[in-house]
PDB file of N, CA and C in Angstrom:
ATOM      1  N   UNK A   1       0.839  -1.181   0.000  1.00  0.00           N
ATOM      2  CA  UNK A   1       0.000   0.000   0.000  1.00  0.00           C
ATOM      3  C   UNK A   1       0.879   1.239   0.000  1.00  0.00           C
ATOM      4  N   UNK A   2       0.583   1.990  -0.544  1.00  0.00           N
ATOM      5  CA  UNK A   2       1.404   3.420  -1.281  1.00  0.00           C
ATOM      6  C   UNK A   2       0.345   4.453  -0.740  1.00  0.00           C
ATOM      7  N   UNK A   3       0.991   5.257  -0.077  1.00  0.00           N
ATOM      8  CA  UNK A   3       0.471   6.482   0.746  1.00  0.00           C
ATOM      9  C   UNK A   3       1.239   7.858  -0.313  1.00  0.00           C
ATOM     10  N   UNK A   4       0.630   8.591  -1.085  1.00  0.00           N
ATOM     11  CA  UNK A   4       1.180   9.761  -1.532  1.00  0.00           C
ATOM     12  C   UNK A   4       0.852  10.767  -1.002  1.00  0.00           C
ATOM     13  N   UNK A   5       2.006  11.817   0.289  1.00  0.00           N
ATOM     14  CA  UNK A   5       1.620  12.593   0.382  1.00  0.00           C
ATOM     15  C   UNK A   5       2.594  14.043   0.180  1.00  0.00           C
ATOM     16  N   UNK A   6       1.887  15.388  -0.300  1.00  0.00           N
ATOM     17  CA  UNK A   6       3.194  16.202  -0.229  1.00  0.00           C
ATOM     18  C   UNK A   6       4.025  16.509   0.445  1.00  0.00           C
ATOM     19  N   UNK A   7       5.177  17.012  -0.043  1.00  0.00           N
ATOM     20  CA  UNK A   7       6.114  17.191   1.143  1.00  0.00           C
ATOM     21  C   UNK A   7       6.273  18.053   2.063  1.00  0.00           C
ATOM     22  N   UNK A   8       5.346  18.940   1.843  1.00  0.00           N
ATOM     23  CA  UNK A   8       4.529  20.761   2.257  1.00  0.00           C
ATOM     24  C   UNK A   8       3.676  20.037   3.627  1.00  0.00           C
ATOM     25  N   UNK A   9       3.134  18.240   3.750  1.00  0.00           N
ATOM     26  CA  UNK A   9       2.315  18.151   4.509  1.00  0.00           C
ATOM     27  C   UNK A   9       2.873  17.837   5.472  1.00  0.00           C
ATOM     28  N   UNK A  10       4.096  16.869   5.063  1.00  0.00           N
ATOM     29  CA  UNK A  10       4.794  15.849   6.139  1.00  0.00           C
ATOM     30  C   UNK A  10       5.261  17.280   6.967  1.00  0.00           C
ATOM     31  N   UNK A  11       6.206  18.210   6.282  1.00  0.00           N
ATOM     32  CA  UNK A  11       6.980  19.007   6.868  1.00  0.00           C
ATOM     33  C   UNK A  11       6.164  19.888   7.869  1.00  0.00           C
ATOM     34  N   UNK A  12       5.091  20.216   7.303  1.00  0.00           N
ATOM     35  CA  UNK A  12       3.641  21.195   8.523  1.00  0.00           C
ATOM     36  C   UNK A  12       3.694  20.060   9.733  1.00  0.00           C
ATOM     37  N   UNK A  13       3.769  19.116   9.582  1.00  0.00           N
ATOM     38  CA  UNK A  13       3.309  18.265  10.667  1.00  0.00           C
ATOM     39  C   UNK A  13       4.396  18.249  11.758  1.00  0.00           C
ATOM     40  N   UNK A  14       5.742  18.379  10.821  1.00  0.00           N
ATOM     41  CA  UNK A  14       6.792  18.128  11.938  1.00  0.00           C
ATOM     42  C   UNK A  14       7.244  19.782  12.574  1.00  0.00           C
ATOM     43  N   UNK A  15       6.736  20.381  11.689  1.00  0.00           N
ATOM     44  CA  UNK A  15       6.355  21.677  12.417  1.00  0.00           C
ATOM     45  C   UNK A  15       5.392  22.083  13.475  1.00  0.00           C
ATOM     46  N   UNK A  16       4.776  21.410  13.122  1.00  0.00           N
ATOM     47  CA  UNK A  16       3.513  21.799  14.399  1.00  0.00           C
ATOM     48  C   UNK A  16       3.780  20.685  15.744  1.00  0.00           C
ATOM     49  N   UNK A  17       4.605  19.634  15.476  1.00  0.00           N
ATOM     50  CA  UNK A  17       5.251  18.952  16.544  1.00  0.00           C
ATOM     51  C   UNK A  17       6.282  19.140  17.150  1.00  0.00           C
ATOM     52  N   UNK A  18       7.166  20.236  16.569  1.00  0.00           N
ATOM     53  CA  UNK A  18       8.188  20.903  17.439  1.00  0.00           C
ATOM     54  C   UNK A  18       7.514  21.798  17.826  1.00  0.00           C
ATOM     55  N   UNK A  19       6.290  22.575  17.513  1.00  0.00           N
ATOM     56  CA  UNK A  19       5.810  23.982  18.546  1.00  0.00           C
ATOM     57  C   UNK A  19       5.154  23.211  19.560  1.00  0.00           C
ATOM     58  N   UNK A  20       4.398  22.167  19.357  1.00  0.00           N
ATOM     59  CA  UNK A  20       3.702  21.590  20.777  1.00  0.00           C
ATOM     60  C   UNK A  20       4.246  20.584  21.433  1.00  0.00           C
ATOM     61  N   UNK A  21       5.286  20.160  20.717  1.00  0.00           N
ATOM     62  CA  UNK A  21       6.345  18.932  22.092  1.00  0.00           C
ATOM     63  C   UNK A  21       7.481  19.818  22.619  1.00  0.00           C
ATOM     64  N   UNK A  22       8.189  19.951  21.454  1.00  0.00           N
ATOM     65  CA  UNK A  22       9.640  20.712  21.729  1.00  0.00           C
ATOM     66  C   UNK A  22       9.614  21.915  21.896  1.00  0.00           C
ATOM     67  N   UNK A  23       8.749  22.814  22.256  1.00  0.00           N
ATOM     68  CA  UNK A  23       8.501  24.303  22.872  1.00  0.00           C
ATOM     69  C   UNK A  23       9.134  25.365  21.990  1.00  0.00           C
ATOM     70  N   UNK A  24       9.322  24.909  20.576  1.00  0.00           N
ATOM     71  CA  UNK A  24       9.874  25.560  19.744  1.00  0.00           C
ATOM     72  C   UNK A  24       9.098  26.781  19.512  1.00  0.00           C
ATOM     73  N   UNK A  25       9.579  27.957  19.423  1.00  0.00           N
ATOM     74  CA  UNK A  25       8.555  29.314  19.077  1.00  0.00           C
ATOM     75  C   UNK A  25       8.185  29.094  17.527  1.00  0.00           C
ATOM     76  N   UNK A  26       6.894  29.787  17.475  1.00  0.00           N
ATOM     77  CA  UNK A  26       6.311  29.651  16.403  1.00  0.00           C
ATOM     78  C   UNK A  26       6.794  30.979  15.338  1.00  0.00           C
ATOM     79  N   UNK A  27       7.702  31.923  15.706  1.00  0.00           N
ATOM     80  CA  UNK A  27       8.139  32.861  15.035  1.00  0.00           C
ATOM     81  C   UNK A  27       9.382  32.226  14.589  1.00  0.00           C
ATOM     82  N   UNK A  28       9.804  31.532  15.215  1.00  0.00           N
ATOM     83  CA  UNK A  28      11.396  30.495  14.257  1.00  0.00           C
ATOM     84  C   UNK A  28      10.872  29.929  13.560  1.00  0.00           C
ATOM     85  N   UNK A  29       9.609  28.966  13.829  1.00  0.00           N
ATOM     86  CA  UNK A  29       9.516  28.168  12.207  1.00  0.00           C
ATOM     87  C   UNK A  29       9.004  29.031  11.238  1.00  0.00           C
ATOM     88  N   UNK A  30       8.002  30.460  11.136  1.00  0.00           N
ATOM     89  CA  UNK A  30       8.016  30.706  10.453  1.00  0.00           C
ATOM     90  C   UNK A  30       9.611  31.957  10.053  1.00  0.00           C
ATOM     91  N   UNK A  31      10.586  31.883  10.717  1.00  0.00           N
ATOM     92  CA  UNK A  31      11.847  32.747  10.069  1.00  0.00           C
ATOM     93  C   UNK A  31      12.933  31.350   9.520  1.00  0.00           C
ATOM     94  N   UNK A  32      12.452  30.380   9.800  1.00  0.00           N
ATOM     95  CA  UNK A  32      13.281  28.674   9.282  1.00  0.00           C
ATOM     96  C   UNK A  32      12.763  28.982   7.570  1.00  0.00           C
ATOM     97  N   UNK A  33      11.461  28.997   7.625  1.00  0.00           N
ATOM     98  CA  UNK A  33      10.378  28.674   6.581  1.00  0.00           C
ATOM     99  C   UNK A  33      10.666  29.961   5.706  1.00  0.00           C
ATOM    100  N   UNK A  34      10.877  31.200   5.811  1.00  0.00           N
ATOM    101  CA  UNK A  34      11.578  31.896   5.389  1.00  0.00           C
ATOM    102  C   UNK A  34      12.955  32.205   4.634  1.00  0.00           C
ATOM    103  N   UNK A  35      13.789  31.978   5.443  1.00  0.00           N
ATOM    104  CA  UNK A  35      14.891  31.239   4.787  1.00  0.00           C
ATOM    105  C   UNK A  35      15.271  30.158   3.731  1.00  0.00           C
ATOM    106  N   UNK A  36      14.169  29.413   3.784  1.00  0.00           N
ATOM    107  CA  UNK A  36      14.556  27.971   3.175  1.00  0.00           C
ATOM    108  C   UNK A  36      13.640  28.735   1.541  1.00  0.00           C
ATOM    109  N   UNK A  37      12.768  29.794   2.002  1.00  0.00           N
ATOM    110  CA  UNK A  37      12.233  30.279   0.226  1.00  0.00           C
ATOM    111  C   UNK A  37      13.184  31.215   0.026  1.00  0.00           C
ATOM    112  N   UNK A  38      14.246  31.604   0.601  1.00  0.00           N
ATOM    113  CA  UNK A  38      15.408  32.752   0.467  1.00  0.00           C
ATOM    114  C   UNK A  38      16.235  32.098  -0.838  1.00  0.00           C
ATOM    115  N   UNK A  39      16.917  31.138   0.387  1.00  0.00           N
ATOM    116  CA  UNK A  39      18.367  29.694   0.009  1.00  0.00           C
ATOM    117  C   UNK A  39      17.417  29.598  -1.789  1.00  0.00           C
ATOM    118  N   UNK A  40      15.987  29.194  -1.838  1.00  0.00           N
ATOM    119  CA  UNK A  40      15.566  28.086  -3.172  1.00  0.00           C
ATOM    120  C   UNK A  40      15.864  29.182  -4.118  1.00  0.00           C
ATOM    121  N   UNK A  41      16.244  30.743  -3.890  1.00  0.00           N
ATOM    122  CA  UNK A  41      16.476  31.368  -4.558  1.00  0.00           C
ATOM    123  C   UNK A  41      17.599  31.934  -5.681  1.00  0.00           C
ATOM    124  N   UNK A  42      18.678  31.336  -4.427  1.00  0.00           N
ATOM    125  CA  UNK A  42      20.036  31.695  -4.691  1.00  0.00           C
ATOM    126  C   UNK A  42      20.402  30.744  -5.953  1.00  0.00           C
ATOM    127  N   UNK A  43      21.998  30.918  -6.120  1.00  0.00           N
ATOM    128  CA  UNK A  43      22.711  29.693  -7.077  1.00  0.00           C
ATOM    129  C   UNK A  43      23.047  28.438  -6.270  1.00  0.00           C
ATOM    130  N   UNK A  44      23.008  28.381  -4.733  1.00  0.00           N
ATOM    131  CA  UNK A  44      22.973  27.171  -4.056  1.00  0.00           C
ATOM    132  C   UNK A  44      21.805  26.300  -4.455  1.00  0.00           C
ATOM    133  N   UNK A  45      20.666  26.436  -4.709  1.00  0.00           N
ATOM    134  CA  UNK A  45      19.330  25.699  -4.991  1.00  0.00           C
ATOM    135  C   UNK A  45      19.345  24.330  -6.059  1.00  0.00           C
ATOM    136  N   UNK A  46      20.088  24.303  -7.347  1.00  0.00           N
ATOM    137  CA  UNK A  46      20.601  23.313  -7.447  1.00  0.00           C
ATOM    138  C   UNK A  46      21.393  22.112  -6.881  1.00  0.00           C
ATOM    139  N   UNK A  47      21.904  22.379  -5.874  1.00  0.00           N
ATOM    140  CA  UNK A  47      23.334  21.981  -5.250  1.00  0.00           C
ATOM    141  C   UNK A  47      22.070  21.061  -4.034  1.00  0.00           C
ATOM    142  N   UNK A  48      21.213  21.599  -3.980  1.00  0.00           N
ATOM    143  CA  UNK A  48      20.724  21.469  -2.529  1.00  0.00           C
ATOM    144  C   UNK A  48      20.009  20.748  -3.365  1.00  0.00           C
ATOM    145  N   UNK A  49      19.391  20.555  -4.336  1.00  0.00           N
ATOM    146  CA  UNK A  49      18.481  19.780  -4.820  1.00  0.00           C
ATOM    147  C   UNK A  49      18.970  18.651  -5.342  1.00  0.00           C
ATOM    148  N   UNK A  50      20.406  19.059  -5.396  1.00  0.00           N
ATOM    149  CA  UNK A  50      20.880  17.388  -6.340  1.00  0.00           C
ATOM    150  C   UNK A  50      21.310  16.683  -5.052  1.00  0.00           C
ATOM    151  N   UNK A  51      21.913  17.358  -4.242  1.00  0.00           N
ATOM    152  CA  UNK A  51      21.731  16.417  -2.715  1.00  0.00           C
ATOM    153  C   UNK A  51      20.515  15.991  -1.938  1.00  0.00           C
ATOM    154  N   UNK A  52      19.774  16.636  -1.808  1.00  0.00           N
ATOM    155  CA  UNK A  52      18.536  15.576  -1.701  1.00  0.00           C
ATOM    156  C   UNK A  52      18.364  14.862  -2.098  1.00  0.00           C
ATOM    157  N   UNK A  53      17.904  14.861  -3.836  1.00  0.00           N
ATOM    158  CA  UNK A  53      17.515  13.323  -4.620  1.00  0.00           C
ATOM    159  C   UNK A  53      18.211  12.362  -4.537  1.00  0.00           C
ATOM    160  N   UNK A  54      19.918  13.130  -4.169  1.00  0.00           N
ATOM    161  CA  UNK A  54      20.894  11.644  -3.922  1.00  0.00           C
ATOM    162  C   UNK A  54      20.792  11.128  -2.399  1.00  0.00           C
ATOM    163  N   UNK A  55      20.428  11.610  -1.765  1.00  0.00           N
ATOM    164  CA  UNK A  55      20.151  11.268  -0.128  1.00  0.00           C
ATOM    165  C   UNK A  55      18.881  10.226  -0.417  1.00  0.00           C
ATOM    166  N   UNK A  56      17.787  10.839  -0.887  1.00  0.00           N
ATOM    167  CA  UNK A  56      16.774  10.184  -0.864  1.00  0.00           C
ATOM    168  C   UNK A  56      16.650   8.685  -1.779  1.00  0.00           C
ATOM    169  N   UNK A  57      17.355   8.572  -3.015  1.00  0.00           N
ATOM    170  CA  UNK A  57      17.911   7.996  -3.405  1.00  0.00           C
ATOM    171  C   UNK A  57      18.497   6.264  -2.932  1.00  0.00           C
ATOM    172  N   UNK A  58      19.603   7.027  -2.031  1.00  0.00           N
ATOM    173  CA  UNK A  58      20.574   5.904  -1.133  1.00  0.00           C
ATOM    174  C   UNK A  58      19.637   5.438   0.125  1.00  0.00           C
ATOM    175  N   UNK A  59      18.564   6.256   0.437  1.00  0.00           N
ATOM    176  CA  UNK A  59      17.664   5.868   1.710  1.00  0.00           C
ATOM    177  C   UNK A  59      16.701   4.808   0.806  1.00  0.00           C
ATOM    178  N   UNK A  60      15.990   5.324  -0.263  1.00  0.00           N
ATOM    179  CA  UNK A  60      14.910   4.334  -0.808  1.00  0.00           C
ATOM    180  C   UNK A  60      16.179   3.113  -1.667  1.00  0.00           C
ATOM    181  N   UNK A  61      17.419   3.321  -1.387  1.00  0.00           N
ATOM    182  CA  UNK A  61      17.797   1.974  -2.235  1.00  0.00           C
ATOM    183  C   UNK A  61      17.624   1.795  -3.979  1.00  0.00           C
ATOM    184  N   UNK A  62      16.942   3.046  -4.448  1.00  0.00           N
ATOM    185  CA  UNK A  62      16.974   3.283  -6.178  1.00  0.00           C
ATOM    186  C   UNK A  62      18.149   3.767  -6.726  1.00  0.00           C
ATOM    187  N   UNK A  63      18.029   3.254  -8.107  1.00  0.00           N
ATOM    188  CA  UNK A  63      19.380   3.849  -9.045  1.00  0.00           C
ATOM    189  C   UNK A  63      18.633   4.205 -10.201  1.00  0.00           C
ATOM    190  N   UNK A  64      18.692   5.391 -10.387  1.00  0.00           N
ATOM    191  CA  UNK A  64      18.270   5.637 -12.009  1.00  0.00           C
ATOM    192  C   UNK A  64      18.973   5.694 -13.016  1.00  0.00           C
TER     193      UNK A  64
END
């Protein structure tokens, strides 16, 4: 069984579980969440994207 969900959902979730377990302020995740649409801006954004798919990659065990 195959669960598809976005990655906008998983990540809200683990957001909203560091503000109500880990006492994380809710003005850092949204200045985290900020940043991270800053970084997708720059010339790093490739770099960061080809390391993910290869992380994710070596975790799911695929070779394309």
């Amino acid at each position: 069984m195959n669960v598809s969900l976005p990655l906008v959902v998983i990540l809200g979730l683990i957001a909203l579980g560091a503000v109500k377990f880990l006492g994380v302020r809710p003005w850092l995740v949204a200045v985290i969440t900020l940043f991270g649409f800053y970084l997708a801006d720059t010339i790093a954004a490739p770099l960061i994207d080809s390391g993910t798919r290869s992380g994710v990659q070596i975790v799911n065990d695929t070779q394309d």
